[in-house]
C-alpha atoms as a PDB file:
ATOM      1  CA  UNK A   1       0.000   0.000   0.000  1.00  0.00           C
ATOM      2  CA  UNK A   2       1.124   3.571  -0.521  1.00  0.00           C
ATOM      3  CA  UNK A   3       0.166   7.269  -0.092  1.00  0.00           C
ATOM      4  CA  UNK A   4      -1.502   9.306  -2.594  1.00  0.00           C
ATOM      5  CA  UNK A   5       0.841  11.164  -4.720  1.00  0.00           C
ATOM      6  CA  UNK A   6       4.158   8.847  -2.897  1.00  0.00           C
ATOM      7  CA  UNK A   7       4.941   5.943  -4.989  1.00  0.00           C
ATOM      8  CA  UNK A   8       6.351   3.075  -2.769  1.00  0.00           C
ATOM      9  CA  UNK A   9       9.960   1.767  -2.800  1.00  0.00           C
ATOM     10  CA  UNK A  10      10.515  -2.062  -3.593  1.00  0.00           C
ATOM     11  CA  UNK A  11      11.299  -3.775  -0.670  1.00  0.00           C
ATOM     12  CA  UNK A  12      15.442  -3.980   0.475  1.00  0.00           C
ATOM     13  CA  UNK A  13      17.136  -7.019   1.381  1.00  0.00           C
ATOM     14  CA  UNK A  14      18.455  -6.656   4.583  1.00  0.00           C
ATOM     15  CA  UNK A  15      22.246  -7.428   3.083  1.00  0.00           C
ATOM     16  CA  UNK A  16      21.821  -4.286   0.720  1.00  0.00           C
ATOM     17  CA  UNK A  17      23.629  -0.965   2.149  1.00  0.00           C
ATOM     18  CA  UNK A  18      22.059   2.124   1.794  1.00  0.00           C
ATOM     19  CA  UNK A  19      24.035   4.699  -0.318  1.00  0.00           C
ATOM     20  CA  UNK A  20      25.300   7.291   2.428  1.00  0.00           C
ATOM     21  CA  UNK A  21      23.782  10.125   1.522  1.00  0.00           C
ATOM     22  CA  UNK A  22      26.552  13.651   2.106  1.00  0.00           C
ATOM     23  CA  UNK A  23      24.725  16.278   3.980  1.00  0.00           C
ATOM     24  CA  UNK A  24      25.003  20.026   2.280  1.00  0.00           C
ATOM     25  CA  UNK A  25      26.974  21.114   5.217  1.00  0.00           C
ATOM     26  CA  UNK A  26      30.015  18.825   4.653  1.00  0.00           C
ATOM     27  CA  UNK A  27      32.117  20.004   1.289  1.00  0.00           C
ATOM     28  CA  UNK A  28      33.743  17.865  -1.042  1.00  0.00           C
ATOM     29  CA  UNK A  29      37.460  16.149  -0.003  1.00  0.00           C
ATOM     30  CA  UNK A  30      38.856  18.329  -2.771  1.00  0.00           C
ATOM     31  CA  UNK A  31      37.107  21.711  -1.677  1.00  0.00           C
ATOM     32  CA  UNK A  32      38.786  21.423   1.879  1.00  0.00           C
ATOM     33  CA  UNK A  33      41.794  22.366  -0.137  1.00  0.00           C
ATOM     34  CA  UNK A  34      42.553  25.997  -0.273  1.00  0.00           C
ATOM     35  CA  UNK A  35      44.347  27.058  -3.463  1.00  0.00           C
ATOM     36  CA  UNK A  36      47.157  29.516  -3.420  1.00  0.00           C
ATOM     37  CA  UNK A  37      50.429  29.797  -1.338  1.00  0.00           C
ATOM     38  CA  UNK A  38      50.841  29.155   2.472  1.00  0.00           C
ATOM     39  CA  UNK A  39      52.191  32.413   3.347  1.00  0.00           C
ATOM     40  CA  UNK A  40      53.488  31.270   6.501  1.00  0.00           C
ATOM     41  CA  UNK A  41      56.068  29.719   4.469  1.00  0.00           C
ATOM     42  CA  UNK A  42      58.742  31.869   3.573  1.00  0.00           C
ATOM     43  CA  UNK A  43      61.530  31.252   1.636  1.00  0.00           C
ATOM     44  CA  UNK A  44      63.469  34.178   1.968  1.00  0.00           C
ATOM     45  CA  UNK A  45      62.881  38.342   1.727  1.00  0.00           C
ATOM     46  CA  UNK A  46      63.271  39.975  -1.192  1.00  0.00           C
ATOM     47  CA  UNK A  47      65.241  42.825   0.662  1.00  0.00           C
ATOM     48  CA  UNK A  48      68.055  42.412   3.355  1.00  0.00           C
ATOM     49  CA  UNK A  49      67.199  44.095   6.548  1.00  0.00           C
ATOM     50  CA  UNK A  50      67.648  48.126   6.574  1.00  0.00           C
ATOM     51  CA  UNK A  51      70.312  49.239   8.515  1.00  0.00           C
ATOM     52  CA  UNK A  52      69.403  51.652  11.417  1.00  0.00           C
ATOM     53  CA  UNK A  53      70.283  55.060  10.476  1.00  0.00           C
ATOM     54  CA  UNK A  54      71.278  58.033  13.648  1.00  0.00           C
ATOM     55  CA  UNK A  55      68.755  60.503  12.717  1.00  0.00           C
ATOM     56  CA  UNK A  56      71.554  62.754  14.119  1.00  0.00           C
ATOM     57  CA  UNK A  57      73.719  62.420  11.345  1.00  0.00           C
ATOM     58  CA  UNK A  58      71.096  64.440   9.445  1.00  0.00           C
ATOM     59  CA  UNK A  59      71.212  67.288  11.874  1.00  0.00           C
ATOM     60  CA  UNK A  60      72.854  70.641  12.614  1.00  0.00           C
ATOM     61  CA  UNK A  61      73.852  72.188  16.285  1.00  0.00           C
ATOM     62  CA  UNK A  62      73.171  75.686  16.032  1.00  0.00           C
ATOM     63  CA  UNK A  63      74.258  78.373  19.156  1.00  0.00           C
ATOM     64  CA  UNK A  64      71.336  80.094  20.654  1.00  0.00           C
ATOM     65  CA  UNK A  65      72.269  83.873  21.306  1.00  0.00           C
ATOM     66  CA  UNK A  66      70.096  86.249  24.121  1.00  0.00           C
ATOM     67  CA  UNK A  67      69.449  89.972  23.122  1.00  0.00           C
ATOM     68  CA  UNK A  68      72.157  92.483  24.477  1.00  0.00           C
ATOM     69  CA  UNK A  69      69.979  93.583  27.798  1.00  0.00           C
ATOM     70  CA  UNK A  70      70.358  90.041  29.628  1.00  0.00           C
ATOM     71  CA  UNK A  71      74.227  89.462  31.184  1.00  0.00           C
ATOM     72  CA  UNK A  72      74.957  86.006  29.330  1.00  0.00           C
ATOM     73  CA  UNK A  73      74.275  85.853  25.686  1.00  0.00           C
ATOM     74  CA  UNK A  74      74.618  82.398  25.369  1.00  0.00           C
ATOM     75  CA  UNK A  75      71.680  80.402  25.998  1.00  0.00           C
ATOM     76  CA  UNK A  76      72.283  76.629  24.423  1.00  0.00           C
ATOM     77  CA  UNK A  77      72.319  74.980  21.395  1.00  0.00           C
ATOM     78  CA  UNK A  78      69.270  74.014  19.090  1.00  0.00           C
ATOM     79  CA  UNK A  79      69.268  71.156  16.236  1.00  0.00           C
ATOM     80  CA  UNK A  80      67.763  71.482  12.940  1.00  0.00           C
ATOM     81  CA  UNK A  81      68.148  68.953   9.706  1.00  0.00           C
ATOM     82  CA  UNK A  82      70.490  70.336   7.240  1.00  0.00           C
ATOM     83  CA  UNK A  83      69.979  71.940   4.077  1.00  0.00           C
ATOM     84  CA  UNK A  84      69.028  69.424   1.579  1.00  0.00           C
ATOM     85  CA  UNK A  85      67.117  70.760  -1.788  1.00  0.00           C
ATOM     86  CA  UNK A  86      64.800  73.392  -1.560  1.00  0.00           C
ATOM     87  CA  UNK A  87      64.458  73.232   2.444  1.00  0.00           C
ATOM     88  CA  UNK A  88      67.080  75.560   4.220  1.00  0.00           C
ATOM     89  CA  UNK A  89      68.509  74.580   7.235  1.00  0.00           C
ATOM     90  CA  UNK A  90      68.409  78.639   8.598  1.00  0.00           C
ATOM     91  CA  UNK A  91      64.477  78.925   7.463  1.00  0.00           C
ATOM     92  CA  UNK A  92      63.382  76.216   9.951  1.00  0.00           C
ATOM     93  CA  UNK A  93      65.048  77.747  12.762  1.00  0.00           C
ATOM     94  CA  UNK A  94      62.803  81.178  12.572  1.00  0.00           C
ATOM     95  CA  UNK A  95      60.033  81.738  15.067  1.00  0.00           C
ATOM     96  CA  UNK A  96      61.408  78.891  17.095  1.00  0.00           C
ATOM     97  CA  UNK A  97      60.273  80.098  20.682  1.00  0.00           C
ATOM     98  CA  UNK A  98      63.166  78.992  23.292  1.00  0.00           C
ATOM     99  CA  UNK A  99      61.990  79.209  27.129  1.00  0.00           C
ATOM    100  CA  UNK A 100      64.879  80.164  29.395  1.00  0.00           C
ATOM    101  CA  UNK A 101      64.874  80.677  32.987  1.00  0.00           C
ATOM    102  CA  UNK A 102      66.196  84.516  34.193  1.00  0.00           C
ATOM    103  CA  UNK A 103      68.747  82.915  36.418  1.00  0.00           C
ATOM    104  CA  UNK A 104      70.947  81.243  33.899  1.00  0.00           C
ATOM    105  CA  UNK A 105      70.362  84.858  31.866  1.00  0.00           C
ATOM    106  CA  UNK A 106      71.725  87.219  34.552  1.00  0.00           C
ATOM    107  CA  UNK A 107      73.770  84.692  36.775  1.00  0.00           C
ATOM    108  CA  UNK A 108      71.520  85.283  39.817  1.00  0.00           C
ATOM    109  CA  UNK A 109      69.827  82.327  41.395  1.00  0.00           C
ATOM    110  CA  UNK A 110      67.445  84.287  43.025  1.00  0.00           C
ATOM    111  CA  UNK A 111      65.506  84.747  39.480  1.00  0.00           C
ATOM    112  CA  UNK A 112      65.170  81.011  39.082  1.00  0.00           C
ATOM    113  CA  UNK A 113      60.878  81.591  39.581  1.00  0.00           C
ATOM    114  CA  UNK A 114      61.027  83.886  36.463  1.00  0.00           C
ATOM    115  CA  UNK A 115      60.650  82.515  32.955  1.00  0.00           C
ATOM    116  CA  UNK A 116      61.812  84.308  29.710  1.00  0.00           C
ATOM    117  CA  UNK A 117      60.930  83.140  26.538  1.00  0.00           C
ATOM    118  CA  UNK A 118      63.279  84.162  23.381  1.00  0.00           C
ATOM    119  CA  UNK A 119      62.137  84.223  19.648  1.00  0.00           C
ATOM    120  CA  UNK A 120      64.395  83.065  17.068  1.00  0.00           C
ATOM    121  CA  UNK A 121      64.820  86.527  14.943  1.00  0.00           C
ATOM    122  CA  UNK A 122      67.678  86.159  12.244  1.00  0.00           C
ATOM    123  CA  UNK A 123      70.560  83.121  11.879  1.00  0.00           C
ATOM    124  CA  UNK A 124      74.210  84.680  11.166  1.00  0.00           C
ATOM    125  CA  UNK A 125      76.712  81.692  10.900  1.00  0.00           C
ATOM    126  CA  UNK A 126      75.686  78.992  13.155  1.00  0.00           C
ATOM    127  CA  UNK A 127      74.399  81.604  15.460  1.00  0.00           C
ATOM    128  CA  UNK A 128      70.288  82.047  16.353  1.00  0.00           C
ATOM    129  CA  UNK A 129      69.987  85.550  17.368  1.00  0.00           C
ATOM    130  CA  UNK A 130      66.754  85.953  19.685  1.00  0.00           C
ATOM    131  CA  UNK A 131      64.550  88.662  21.066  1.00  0.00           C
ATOM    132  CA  UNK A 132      62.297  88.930  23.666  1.00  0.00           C
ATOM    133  CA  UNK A 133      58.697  87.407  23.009  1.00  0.00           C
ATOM    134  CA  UNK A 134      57.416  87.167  26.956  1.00  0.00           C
ATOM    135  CA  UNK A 135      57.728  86.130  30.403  1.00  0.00           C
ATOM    136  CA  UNK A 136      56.018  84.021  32.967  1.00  0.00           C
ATOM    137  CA  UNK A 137      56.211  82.642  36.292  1.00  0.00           C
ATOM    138  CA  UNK A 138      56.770  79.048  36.958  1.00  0.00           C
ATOM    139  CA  UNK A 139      53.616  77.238  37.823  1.00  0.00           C
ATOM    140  CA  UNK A 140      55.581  76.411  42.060  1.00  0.00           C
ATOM    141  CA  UNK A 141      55.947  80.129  42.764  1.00  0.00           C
ATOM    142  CA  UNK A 142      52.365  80.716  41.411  1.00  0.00           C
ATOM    143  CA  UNK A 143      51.284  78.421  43.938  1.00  0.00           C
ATOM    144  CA  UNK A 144      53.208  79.300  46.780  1.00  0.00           C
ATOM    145  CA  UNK A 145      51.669  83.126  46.338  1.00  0.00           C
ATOM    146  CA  UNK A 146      48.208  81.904  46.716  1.00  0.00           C
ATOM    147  CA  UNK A 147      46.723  81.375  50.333  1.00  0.00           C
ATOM    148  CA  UNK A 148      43.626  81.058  51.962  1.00  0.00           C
ATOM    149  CA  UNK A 149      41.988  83.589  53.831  1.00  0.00           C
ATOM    150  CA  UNK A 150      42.513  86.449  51.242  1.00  0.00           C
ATOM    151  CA  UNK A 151      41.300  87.486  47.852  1.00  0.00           C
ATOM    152  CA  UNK A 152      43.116  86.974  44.786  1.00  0.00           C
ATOM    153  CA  UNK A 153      42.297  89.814  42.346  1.00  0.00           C
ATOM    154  CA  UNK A 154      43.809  89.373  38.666  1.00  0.00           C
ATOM    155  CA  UNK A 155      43.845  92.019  35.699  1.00  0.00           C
ATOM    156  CA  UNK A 156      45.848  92.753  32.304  1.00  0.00           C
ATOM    157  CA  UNK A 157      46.864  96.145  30.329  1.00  0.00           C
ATOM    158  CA  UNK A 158      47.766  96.605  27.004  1.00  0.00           C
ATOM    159  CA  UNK A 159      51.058  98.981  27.087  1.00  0.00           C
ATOM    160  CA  UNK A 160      52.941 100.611  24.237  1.00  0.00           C
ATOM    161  CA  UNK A 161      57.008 100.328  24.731  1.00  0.00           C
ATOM    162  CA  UNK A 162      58.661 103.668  23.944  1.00  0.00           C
ATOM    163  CA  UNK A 163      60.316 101.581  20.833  1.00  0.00           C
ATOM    164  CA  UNK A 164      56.941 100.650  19.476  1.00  0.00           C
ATOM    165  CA  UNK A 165      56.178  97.261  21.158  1.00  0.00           C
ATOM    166  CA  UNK A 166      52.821  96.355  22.526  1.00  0.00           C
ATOM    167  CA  UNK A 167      52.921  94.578  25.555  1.00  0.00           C
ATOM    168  CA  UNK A 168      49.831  92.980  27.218  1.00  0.00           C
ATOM    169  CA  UNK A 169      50.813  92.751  31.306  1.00  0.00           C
ATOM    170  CA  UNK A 170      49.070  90.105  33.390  1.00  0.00           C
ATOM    171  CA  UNK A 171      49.199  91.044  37.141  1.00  0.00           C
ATOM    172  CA  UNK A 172      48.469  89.286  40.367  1.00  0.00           C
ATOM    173  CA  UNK A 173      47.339  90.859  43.328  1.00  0.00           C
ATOM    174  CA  UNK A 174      46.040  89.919  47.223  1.00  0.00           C
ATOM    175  CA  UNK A 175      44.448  91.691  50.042  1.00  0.00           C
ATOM    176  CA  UNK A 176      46.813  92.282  52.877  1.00  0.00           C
ATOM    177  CA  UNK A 177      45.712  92.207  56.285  1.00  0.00           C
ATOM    178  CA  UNK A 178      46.644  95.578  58.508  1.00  0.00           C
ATOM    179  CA  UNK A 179      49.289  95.249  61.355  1.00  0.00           C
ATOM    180  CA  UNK A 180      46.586  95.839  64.209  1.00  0.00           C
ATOM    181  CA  UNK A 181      44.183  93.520  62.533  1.00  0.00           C
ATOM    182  CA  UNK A 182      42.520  90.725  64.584  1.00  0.00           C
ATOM    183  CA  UNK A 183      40.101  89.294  62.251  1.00  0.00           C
ATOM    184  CA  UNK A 184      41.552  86.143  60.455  1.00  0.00           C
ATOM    185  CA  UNK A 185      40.439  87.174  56.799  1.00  0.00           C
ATOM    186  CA  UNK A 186      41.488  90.290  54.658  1.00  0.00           C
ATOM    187  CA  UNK A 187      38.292  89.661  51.976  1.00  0.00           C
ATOM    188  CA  UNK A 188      37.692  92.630  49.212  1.00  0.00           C
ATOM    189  CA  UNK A 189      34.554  93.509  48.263  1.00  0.00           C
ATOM    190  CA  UNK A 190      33.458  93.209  44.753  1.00  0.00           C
ATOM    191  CA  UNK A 191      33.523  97.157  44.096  1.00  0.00           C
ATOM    192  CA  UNK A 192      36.859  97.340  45.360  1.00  0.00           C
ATOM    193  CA  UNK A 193      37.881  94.801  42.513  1.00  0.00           C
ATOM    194  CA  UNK A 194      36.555  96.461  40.139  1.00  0.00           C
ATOM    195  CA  UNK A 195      38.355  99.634  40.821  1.00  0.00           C
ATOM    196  CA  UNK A 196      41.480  97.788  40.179  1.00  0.00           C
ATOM    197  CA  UNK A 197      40.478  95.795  37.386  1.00  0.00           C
END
């Protein structure tokens, strides 16, 4: 007997084996095979290994020079890659900012808190002549000036040198309490900050 539409298989001897049927997921023995080289197997590099070049072979020590107002001129030495081609050697060294500390520039350790900074101007020879281009505190004596129980009152001017430089001039300033005082704080009061700012 069969099902409508289902025609029935003969009947198997039971010594017959069943084709095995290969499911889709399995591939073929010869698909497994990938074509193409193992890249993990080298034979050799086309190139020998580079040898490690001193990028300091390809640079030049020039002599950093302080304007005429400050008591030693020399400051320290700069690098810069030589000239090769179009790019000079002298054209990368202008407008290089240099920070210095006022001690080393007037031989007086009591300076060390003040920081100049020096603007690379003009190269003559292997010498960077600077100018001035600002100064700052460093960021421990900043610190050290600030204290509780007092008011910290900040402004800044634009001034006009008598040789034609502008100048803009941060300044600092705290309350003080008077010598008789006996009240722990010294506060300002918002008019009077104004009046200075």
């Amino acid at each position: 007997l069969g099902c409508v539409g289902f025609p029935l298989a003969p009947p198997r001897s039971p010594d017959a084996q069943a084709p095995r049927r290969r499911s889709a997921a399995t591939p073929p023995a010869a698909a497994t095979m990938a074509v193409g080289k193992n890249k993990r197997i080298s034979k050799g590099r086309k190139g020998s290994k580079k040898k490690a070049v001193d990028p300091f072979t390809k640079k030049q020590w020039y002599d950093i020079k302080a304007p005429l107002l400050f008591t030693s001129r020399n400051v320290g030495k700069t690098l810069v890659s030589r000239t090769q081609g179009t790019k000079i050697a002298s054209e990368g060294l202008k407008h290089r900012v240099f920070e210095v500390s006022l001690a080393d520039l007037q031989n007086d350790e009591d300076q060390a808190y003040r920081k100049i900074r020096l603007r690379a101007e003009d190269v003559q020879g292997m010498n960077v002549l600077t100018n001035f281009w600002g100064m700052d505190f460093t960021t421990d004596k900043l610190r050290s000036l600030v204290r509780k129980w007092q008011t910290l009152i900040e402004a800044h001017v634009d001034v006009k040198t008598t040789d034609n430089y502008m100048l803009r001039m941060f300044t600092i300033g705290f309350t003080k309490r008077r010598p008789n005082q006996v009240k722990r704080t010294c506060y300002a009061q918002a008019s009077q900050i104004r009046q200075v700012n």
